[in-house]
Structures are given as structure tokens and as C-alpha cells.
PDB file of N, CA and C in Angstrom:
ATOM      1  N   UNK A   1       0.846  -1.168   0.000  1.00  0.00           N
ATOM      2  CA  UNK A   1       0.000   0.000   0.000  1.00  0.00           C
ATOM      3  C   UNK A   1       0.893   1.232   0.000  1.00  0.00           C
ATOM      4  N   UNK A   2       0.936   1.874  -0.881  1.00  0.00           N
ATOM      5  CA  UNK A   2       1.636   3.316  -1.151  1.00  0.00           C
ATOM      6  C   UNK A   2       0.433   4.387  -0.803  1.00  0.00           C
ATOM      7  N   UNK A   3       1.065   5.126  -0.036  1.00  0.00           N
ATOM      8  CA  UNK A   3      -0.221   6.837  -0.248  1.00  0.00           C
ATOM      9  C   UNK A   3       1.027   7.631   0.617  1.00  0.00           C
ATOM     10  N   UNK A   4       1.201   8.779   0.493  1.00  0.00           N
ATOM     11  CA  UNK A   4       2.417   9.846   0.911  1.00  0.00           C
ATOM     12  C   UNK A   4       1.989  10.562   2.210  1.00  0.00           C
ATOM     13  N   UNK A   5       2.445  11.132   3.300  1.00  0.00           N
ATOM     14  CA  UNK A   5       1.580  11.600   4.595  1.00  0.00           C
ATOM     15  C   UNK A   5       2.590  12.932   4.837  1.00  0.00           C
ATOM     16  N   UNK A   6       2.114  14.190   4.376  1.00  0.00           N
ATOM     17  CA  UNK A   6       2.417  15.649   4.123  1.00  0.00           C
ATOM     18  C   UNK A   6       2.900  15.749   5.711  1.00  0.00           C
ATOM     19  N   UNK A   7       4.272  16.534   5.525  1.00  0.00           N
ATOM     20  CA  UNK A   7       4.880  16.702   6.846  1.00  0.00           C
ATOM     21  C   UNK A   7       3.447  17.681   7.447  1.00  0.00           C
ATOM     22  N   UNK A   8       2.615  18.713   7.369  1.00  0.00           N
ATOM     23  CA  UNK A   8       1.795  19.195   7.848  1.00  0.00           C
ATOM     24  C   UNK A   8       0.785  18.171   8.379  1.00  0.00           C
ATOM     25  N   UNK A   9       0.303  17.133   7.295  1.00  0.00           N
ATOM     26  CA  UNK A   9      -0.786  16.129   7.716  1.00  0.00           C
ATOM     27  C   UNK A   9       0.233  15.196   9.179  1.00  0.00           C
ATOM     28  N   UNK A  10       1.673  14.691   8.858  1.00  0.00           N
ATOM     29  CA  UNK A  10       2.475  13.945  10.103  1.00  0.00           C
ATOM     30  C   UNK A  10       2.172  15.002  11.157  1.00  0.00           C
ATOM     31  N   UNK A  11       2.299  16.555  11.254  1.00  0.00           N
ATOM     32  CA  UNK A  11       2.284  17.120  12.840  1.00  0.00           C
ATOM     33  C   UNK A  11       1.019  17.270  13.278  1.00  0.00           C
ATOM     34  N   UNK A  12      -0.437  16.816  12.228  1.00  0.00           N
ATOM     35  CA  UNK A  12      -1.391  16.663  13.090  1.00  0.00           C
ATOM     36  C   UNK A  12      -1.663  15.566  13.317  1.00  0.00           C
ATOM     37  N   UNK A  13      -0.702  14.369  13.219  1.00  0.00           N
ATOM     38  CA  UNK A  13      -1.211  12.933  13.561  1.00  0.00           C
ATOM     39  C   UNK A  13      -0.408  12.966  14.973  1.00  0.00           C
ATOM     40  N   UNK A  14       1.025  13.805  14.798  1.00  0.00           N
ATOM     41  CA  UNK A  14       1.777  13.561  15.882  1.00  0.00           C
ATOM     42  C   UNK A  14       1.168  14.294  16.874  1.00  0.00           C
ATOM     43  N   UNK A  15       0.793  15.522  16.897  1.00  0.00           N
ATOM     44  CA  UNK A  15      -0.072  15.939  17.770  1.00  0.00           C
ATOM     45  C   UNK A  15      -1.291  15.100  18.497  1.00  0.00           C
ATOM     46  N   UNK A  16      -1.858  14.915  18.012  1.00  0.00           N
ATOM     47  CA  UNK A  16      -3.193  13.639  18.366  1.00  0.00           C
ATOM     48  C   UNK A  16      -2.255  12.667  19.171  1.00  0.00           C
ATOM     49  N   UNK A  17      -1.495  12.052  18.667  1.00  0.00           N
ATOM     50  CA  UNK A  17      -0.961  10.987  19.925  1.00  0.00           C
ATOM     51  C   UNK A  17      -0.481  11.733  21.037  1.00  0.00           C
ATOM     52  N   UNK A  18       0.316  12.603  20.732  1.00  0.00           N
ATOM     53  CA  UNK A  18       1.213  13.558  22.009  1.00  0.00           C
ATOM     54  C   UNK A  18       0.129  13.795  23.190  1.00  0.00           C
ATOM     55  N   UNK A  19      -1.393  14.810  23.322  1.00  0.00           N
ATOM     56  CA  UNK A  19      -2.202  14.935  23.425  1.00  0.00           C
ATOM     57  C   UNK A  19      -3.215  13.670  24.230  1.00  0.00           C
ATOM     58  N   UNK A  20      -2.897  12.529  23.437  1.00  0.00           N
ATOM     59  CA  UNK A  20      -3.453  11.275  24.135  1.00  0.00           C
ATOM     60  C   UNK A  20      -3.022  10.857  25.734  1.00  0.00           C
ATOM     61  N   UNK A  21      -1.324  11.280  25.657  1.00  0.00           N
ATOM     62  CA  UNK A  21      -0.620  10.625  26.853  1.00  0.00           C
ATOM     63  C   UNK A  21      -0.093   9.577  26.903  1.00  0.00           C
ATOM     64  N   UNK A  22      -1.441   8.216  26.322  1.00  0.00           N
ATOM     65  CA  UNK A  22      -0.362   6.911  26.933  1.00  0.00           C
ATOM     66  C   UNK A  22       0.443   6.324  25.810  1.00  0.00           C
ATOM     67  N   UNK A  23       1.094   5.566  26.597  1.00  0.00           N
ATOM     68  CA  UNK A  23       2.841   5.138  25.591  1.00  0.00           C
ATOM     69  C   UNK A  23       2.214   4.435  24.479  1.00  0.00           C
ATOM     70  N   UNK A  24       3.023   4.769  23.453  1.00  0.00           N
ATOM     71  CA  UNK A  24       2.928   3.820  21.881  1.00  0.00           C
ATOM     72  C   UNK A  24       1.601   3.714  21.386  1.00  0.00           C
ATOM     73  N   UNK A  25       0.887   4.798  21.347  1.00  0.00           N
ATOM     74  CA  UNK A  25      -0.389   4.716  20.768  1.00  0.00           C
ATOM     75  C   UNK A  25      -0.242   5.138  19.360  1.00  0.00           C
ATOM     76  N   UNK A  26      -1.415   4.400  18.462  1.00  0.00           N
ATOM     77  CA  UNK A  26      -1.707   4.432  17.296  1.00  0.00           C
ATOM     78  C   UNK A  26      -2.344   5.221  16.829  1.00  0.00           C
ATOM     79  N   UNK A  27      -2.430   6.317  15.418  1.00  0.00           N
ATOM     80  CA  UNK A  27      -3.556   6.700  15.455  1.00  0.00           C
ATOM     81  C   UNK A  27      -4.411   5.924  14.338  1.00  0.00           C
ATOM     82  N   UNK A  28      -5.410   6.110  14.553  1.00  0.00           N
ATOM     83  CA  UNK A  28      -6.348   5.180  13.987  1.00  0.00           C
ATOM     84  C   UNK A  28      -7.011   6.566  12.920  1.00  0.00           C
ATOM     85  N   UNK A  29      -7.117   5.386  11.701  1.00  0.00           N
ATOM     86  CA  UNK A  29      -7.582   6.272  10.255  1.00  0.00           C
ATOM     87  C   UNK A  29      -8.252   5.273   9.310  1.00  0.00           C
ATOM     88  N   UNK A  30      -9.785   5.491   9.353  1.00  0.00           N
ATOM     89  CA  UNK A  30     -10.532   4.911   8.590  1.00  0.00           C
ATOM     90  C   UNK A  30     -11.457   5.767   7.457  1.00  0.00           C
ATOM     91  N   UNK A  31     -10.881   5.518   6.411  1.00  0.00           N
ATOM     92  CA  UNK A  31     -11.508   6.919   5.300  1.00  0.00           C
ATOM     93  C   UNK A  31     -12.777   5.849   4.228  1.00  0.00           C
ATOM     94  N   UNK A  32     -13.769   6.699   3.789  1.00  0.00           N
ATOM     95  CA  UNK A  32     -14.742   6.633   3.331  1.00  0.00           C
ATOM     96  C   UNK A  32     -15.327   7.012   1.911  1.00  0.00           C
ATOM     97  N   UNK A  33     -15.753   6.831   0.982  1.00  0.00           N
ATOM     98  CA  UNK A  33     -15.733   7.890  -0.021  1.00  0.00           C
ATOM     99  C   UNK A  33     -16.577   8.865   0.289  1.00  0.00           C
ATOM    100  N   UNK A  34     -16.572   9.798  -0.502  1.00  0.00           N
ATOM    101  CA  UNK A  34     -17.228  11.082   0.492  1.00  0.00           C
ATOM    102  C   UNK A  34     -16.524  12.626   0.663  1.00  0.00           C
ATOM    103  N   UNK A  35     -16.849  13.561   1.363  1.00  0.00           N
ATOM    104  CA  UNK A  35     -16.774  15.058   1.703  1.00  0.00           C
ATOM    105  C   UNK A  35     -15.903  15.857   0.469  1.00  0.00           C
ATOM    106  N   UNK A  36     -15.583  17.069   0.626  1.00  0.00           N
ATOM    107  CA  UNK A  36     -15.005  17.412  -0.140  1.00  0.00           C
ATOM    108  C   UNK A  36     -13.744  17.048  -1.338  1.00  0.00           C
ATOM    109  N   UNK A  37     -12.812  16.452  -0.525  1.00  0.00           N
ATOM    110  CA  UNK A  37     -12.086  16.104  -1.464  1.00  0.00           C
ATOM    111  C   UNK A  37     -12.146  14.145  -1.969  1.00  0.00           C
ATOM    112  N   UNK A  38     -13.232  14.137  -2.189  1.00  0.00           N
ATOM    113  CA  UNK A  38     -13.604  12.561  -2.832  1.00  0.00           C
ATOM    114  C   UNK A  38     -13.082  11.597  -1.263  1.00  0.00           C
ATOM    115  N   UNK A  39     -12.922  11.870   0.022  1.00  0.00           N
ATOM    116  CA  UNK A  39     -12.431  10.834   0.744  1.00  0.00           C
ATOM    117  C   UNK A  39     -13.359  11.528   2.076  1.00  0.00           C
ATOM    118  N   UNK A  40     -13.854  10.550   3.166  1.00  0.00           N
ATOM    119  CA  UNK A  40     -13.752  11.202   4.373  1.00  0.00           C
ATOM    120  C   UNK A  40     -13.535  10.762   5.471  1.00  0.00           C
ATOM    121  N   UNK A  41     -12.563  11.496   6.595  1.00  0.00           N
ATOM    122  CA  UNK A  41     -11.814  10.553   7.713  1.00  0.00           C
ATOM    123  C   UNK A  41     -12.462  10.766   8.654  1.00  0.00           C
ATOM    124  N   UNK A  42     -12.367   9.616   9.347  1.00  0.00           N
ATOM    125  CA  UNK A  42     -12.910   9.282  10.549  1.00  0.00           C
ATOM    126  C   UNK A  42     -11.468   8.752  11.478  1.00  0.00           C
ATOM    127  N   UNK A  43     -10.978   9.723  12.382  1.00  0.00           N
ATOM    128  CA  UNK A  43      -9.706   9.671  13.020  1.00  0.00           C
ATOM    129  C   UNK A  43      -9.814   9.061  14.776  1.00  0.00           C
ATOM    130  N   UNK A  44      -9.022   8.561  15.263  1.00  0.00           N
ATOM    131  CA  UNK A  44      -8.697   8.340  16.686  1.00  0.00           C
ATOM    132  C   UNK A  44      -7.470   7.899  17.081  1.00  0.00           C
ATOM    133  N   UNK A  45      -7.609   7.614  18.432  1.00  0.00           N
ATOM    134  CA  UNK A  45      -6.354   7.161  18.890  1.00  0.00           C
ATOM    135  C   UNK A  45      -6.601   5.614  19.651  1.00  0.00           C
ATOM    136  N   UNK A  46      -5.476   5.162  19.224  1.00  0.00           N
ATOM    137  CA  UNK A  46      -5.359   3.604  19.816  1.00  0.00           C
ATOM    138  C   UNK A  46      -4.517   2.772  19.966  1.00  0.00           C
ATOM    139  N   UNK A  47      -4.272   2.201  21.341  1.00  0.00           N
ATOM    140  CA  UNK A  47      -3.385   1.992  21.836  1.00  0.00           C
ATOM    141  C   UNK A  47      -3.015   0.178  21.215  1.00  0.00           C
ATOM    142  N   UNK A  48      -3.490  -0.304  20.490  1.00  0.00           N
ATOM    143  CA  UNK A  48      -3.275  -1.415  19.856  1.00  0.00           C
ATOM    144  C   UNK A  48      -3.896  -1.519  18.353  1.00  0.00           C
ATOM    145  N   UNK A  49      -3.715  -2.118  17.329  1.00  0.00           N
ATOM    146  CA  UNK A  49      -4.653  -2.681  16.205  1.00  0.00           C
ATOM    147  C   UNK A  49      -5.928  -3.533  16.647  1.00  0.00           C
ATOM    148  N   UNK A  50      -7.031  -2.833  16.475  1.00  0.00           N
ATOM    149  CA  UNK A  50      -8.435  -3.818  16.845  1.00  0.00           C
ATOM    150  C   UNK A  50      -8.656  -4.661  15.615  1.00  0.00           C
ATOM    151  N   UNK A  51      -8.884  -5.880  15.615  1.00  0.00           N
ATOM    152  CA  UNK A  51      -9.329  -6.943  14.726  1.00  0.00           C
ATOM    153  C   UNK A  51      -9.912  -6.488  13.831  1.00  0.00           C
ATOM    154  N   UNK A  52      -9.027  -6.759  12.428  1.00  0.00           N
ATOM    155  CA  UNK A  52      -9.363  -6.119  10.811  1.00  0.00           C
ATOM    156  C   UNK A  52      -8.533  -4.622  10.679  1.00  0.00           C
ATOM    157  N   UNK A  53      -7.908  -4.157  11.635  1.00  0.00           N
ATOM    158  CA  UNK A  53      -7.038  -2.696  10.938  1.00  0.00           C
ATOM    159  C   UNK A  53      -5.611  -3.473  10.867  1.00  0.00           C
ATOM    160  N   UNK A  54      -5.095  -2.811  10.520  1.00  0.00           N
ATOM    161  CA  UNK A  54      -3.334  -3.676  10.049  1.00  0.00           C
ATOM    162  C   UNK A  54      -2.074  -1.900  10.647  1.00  0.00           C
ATOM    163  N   UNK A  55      -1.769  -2.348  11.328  1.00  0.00           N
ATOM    164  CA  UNK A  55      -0.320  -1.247  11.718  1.00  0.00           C
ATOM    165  C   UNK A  55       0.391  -1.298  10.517  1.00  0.00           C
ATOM    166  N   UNK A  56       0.706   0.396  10.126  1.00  0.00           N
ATOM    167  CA  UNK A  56       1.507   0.767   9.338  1.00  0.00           C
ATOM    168  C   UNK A  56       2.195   1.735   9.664  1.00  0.00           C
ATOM    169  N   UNK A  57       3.287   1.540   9.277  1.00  0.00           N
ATOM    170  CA  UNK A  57       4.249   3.140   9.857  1.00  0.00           C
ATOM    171  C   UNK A  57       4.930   4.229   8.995  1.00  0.00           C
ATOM    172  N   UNK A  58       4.463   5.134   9.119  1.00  0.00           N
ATOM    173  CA  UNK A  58       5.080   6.390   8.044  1.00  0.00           C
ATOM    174  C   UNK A  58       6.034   6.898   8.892  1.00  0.00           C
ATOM    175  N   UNK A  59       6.694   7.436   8.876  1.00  0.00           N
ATOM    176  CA  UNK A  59       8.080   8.883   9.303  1.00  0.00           C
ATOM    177  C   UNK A  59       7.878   8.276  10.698  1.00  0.00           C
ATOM    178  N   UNK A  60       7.729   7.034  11.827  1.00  0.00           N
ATOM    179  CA  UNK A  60       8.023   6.901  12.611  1.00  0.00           C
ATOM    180  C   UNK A  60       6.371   6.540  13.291  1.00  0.00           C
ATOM    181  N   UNK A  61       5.605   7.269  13.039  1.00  0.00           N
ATOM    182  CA  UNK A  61       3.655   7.304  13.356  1.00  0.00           C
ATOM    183  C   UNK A  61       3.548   6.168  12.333  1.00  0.00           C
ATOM    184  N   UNK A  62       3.110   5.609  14.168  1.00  0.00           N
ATOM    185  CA  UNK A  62       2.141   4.195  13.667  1.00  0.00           C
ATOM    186  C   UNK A  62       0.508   4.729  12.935  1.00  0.00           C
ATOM    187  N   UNK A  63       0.246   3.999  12.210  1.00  0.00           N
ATOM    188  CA  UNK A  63      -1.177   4.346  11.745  1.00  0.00           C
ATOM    189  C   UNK A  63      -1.882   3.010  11.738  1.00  0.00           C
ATOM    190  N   UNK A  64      -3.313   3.128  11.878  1.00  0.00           N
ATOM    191  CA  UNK A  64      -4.307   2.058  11.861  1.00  0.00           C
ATOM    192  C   UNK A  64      -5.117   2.075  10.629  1.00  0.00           C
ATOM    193  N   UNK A  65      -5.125   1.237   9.648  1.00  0.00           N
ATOM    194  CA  UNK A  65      -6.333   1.413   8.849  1.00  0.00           C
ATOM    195  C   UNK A  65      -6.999   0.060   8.921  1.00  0.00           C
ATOM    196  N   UNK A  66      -8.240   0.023   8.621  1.00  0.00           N
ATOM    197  CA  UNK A  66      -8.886  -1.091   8.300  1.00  0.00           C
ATOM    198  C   UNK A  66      -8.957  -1.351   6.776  1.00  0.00           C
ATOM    199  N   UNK A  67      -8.892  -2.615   6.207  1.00  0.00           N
ATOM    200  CA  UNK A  67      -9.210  -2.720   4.818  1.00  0.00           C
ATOM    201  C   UNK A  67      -9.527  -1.963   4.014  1.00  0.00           C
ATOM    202  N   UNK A  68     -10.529  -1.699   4.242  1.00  0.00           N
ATOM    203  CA  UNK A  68     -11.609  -0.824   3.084  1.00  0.00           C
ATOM    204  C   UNK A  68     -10.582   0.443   3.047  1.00  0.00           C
ATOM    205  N   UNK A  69     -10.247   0.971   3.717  1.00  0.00           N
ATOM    206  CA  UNK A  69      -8.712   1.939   4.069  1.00  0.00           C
ATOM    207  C   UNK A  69      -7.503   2.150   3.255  1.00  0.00           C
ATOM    208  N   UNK A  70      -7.209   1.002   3.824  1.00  0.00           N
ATOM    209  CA  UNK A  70      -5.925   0.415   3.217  1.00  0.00           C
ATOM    210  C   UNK A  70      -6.094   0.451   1.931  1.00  0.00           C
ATOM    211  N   UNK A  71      -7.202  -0.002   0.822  1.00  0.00           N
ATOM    212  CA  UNK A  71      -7.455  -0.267  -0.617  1.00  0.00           C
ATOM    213  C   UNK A  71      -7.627   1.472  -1.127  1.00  0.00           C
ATOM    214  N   UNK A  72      -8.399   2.048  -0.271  1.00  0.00           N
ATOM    215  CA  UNK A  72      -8.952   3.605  -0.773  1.00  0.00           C
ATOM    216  C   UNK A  72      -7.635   4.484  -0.640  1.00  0.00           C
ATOM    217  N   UNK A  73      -6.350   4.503   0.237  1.00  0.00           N
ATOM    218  CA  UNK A  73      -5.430   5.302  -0.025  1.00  0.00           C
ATOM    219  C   UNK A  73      -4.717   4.508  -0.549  1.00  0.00           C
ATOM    220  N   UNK A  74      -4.938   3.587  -1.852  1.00  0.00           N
ATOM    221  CA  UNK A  74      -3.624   3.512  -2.639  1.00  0.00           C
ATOM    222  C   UNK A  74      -3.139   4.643  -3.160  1.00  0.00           C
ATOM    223  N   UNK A  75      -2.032   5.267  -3.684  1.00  0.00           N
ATOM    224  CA  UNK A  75      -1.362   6.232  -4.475  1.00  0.00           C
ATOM    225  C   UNK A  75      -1.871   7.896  -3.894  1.00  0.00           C
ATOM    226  N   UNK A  76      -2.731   7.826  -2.786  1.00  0.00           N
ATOM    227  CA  UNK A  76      -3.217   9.305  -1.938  1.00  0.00           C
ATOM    228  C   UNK A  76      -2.344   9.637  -1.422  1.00  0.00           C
ATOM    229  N   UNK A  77      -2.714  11.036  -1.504  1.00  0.00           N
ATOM    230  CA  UNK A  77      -1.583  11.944  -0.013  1.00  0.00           C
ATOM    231  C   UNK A  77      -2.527  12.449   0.972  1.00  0.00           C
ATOM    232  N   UNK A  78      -2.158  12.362   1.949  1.00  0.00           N
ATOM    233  CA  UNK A  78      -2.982  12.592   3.168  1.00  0.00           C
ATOM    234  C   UNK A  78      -1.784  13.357   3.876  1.00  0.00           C
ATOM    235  N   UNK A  79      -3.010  15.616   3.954  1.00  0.00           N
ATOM    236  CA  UNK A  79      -2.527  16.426   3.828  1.00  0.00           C
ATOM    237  C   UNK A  79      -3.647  17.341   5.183  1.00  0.00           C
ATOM    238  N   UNK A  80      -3.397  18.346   5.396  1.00  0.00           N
ATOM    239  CA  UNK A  80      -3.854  18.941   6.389  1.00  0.00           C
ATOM    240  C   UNK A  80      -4.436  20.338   5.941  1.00  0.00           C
ATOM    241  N   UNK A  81      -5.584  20.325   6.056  1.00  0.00           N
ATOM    242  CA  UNK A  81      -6.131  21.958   5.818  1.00  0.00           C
ATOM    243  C   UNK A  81      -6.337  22.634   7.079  1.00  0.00           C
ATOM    244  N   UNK A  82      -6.124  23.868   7.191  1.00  0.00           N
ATOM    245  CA  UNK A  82      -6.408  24.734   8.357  1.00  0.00           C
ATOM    246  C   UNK A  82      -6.988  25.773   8.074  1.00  0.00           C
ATOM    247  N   UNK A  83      -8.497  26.020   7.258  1.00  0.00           N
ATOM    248  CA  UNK A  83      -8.732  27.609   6.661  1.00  0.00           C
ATOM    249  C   UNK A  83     -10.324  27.303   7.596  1.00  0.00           C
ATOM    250  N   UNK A  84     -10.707  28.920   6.687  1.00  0.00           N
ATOM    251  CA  UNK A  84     -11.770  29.337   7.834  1.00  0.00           C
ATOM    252  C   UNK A  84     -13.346  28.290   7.378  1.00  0.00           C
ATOM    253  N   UNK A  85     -13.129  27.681   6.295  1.00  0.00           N
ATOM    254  CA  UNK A  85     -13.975  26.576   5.996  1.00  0.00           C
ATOM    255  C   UNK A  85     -13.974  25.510   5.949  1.00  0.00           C
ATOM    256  N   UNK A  86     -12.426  24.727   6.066  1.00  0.00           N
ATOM    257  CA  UNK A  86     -12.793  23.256   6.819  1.00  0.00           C
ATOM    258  C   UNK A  86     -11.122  23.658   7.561  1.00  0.00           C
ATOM    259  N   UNK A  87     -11.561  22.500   8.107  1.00  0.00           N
ATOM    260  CA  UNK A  87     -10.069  22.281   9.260  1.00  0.00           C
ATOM    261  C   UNK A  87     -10.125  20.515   9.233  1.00  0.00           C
ATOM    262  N   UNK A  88      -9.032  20.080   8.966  1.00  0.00           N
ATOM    263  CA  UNK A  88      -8.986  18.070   8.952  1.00  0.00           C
ATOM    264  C   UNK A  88      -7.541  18.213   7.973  1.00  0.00           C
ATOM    265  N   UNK A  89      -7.971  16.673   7.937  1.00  0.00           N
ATOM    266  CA  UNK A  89      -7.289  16.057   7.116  1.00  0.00           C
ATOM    267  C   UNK A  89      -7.995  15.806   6.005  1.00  0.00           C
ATOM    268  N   UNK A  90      -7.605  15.906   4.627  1.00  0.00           N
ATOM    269  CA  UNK A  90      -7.823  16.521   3.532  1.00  0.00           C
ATOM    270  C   UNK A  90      -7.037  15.160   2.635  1.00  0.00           C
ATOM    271  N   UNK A  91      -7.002  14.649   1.442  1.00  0.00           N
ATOM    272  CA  UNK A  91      -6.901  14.061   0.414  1.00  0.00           C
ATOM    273  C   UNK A  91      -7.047  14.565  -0.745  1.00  0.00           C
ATOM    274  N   UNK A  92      -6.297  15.488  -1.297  1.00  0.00           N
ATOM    275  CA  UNK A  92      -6.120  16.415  -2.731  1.00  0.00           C
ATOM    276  C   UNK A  92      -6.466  15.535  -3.689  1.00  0.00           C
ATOM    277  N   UNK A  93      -5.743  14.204  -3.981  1.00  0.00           N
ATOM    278  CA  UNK A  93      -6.039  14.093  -5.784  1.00  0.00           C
ATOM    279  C   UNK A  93      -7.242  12.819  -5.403  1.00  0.00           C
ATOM    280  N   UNK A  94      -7.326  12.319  -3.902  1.00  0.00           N
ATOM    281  CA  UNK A  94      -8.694  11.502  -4.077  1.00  0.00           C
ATOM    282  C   UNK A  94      -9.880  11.651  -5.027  1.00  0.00           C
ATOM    283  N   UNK A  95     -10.430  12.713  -5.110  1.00  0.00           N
ATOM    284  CA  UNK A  95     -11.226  12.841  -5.792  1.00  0.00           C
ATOM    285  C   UNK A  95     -10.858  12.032  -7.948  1.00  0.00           C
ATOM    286  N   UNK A  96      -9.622  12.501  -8.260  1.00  0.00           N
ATOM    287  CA  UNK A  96      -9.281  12.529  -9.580  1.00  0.00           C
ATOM    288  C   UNK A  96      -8.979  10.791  -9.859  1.00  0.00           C
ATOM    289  N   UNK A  97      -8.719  10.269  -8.807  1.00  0.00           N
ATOM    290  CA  UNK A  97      -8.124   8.643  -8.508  1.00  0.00           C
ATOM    291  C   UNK A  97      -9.549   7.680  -8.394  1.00  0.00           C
ATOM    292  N   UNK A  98     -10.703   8.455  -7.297  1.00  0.00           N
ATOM    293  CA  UNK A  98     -11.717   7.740  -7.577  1.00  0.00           C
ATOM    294  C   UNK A  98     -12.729   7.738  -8.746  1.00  0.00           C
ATOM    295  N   UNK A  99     -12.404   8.457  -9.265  1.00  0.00           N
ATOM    296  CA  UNK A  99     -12.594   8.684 -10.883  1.00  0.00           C
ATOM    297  C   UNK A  99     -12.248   8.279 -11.765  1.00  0.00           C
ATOM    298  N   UNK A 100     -11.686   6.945 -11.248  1.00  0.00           N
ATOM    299  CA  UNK A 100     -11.167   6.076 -12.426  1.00  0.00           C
ATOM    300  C   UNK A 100     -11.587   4.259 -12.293  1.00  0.00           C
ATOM    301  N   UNK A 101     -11.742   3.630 -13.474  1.00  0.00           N
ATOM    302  CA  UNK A 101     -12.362   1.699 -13.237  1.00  0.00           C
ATOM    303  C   UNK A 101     -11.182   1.307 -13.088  1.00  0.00           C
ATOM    304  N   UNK A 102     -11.368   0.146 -12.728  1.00  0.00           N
ATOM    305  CA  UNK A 102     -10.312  -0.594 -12.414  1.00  0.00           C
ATOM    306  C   UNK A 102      -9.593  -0.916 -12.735  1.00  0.00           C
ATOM    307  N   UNK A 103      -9.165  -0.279 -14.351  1.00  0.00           N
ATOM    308  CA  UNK A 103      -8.339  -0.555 -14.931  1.00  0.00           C
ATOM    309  C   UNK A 103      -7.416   0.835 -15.140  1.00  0.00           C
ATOM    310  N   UNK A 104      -8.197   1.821 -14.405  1.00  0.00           N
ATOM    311  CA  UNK A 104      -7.131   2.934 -14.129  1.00  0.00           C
ATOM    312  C   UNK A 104      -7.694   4.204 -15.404  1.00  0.00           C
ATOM    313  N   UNK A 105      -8.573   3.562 -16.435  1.00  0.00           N
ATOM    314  CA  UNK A 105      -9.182   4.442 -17.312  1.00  0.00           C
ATOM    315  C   UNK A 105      -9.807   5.964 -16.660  1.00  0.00           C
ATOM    316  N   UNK A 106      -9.867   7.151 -16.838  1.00  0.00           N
ATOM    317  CA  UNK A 106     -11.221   7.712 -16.206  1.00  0.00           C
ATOM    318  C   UNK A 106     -12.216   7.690 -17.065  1.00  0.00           C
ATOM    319  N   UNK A 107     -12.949   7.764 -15.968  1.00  0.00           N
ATOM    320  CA  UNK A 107     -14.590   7.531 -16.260  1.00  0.00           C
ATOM    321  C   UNK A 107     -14.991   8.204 -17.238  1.00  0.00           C
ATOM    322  N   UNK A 108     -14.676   9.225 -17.410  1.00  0.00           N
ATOM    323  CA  UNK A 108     -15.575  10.563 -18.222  1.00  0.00           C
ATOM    324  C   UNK A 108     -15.051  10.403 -19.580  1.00  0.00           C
ATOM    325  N   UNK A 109     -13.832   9.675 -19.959  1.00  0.00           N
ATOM    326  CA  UNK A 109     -13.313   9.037 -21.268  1.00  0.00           C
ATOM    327  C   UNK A 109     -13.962   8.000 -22.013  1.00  0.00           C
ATOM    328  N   UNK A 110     -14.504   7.879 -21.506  1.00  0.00           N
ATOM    329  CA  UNK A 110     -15.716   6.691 -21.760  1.00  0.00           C
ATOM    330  C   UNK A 110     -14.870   5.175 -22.150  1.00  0.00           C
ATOM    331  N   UNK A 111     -14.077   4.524 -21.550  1.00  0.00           N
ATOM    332  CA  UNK A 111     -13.535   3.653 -21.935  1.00  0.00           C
ATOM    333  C   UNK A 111     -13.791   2.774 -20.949  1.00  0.00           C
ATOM    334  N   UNK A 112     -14.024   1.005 -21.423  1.00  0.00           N
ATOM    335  CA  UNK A 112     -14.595   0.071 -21.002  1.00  0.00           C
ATOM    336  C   UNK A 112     -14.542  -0.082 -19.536  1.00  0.00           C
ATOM    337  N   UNK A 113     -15.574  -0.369 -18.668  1.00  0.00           N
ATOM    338  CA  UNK A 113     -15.590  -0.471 -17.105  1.00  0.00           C
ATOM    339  C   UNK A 113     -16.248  -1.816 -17.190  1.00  0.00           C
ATOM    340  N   UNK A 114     -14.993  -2.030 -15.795  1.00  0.00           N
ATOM    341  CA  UNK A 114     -15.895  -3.579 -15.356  1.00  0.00           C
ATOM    342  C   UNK A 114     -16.716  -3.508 -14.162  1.00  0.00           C
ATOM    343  N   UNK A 115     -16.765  -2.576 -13.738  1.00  0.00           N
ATOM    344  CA  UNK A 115     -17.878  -2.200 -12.943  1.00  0.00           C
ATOM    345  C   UNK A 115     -18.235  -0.698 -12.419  1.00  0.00           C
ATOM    346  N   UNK A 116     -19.316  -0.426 -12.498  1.00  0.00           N
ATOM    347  CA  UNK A 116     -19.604   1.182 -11.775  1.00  0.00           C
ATOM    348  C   UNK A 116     -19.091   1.252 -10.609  1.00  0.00           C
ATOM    349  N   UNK A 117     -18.172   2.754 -10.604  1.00  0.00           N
ATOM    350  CA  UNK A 117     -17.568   2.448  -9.167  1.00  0.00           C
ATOM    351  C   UNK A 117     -17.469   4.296  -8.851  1.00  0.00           C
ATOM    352  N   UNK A 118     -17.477   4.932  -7.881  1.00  0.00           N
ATOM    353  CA  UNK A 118     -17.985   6.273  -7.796  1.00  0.00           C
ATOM    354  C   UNK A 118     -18.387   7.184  -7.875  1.00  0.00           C
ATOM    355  N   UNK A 119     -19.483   6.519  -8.468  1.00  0.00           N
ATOM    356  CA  UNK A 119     -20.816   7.638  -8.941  1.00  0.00           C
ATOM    357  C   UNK A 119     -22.542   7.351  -8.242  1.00  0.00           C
TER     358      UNK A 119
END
């Protein structure tokens, strides 16, 4: 699983654990399709992997995803907005990635799909 984690998006994950207190906690990241930028997170903290998320580690931050997760940030960057209309964690080219079949075509090219998939 490849997806890139924006030194801005790492100091609000590192923050969230710092903030937590107890030793070697995870943060937990389960994204959805959805909100503005084609993805939407649902964040926490956790002090182990609960049955079905898999530990992964970027720049040192453990992360939790569950499946459905793990498959939706292939090739994403997971980035941090701070303006006066949203504040999170943010996914820039999600939107342009789920816009494509499974064979990597986009949609709007009209080229063969093996199945409807974000619309």
C-alpha cells in the first residue's frame, strides 16, 4: 500500500498521539468515499490494532487502517487543511483517482468499465 503523509498532515497525527498521553499509541484512520475532497476521515487514537485494521508506519507514526482503508489510499496523499472553511485532514487528488475503473481508465473518457464504481 503506497499513499504519501504531508509533513503538515504527520504534525497533526503527531499531535493527536502527544495529546493522548499513553505510551505507543496508534492513530487510527478509517476513510470513506465522500466530503469534499472525494475521501472522508474518521480519526482516533489507539493503543493497539483492533481486529481487521493492520499497523503501518510512516516517518516513525504508527497508523491504523482497516481494509476498506488500506485499498482507498492507494497512491493518496494525506494532507492537512487549516482555513476558515474546513479544518482536517484533507486528500487532494482523491477525488481525480476515484474517478477512475479498475483498470485505471477515467470515467468521463468513456472507456470500457468492469464495474460502476464512484458515482
Amino acid at each position: 500500500m503506497t499513499f504519501t503523509l504531508t509533513a503538515a498532515g504527520e504534525k497533526v497525527t503527531s499531535s493527536v498521539l502527544r495529546a493522548d498521553g499513553t505510551a505507543g499509541p496508534s492513530f487510527r484512520l478509517a476513510v470513506t468515499a465522500g466530503g469534499c475532497s472525494g475521501l472522508s476521515a474518521d480519526t482516533g487514537v489507539a493503543p493497539a490494532p483492533p481486529p481487521g485494521q493492520q499497523g503501518v508506519e510512516r516517518n516513525r507514526l504508527k497508523l491504523l487502517l482497516n481494509a476498506e482503508s488500506q485499498l482507498m489510499l492507494g497512491g493518496i496523499t494525506i494532507d492537512l487543511t487549516d482555513t476558515a472553511a474546513q479544518t482536517g485532514l484533507i486528500f487532494p487528488e482523491a477525488d481525480a483517482l476515484l474517478q477512475r475503473d479498475r483498470k485505471g481508465c477515467p470515467l468521463e473518457k468513456g472507456c470500457p468499465l468492469e464495474e460502476e464504481s464512484c458515482r
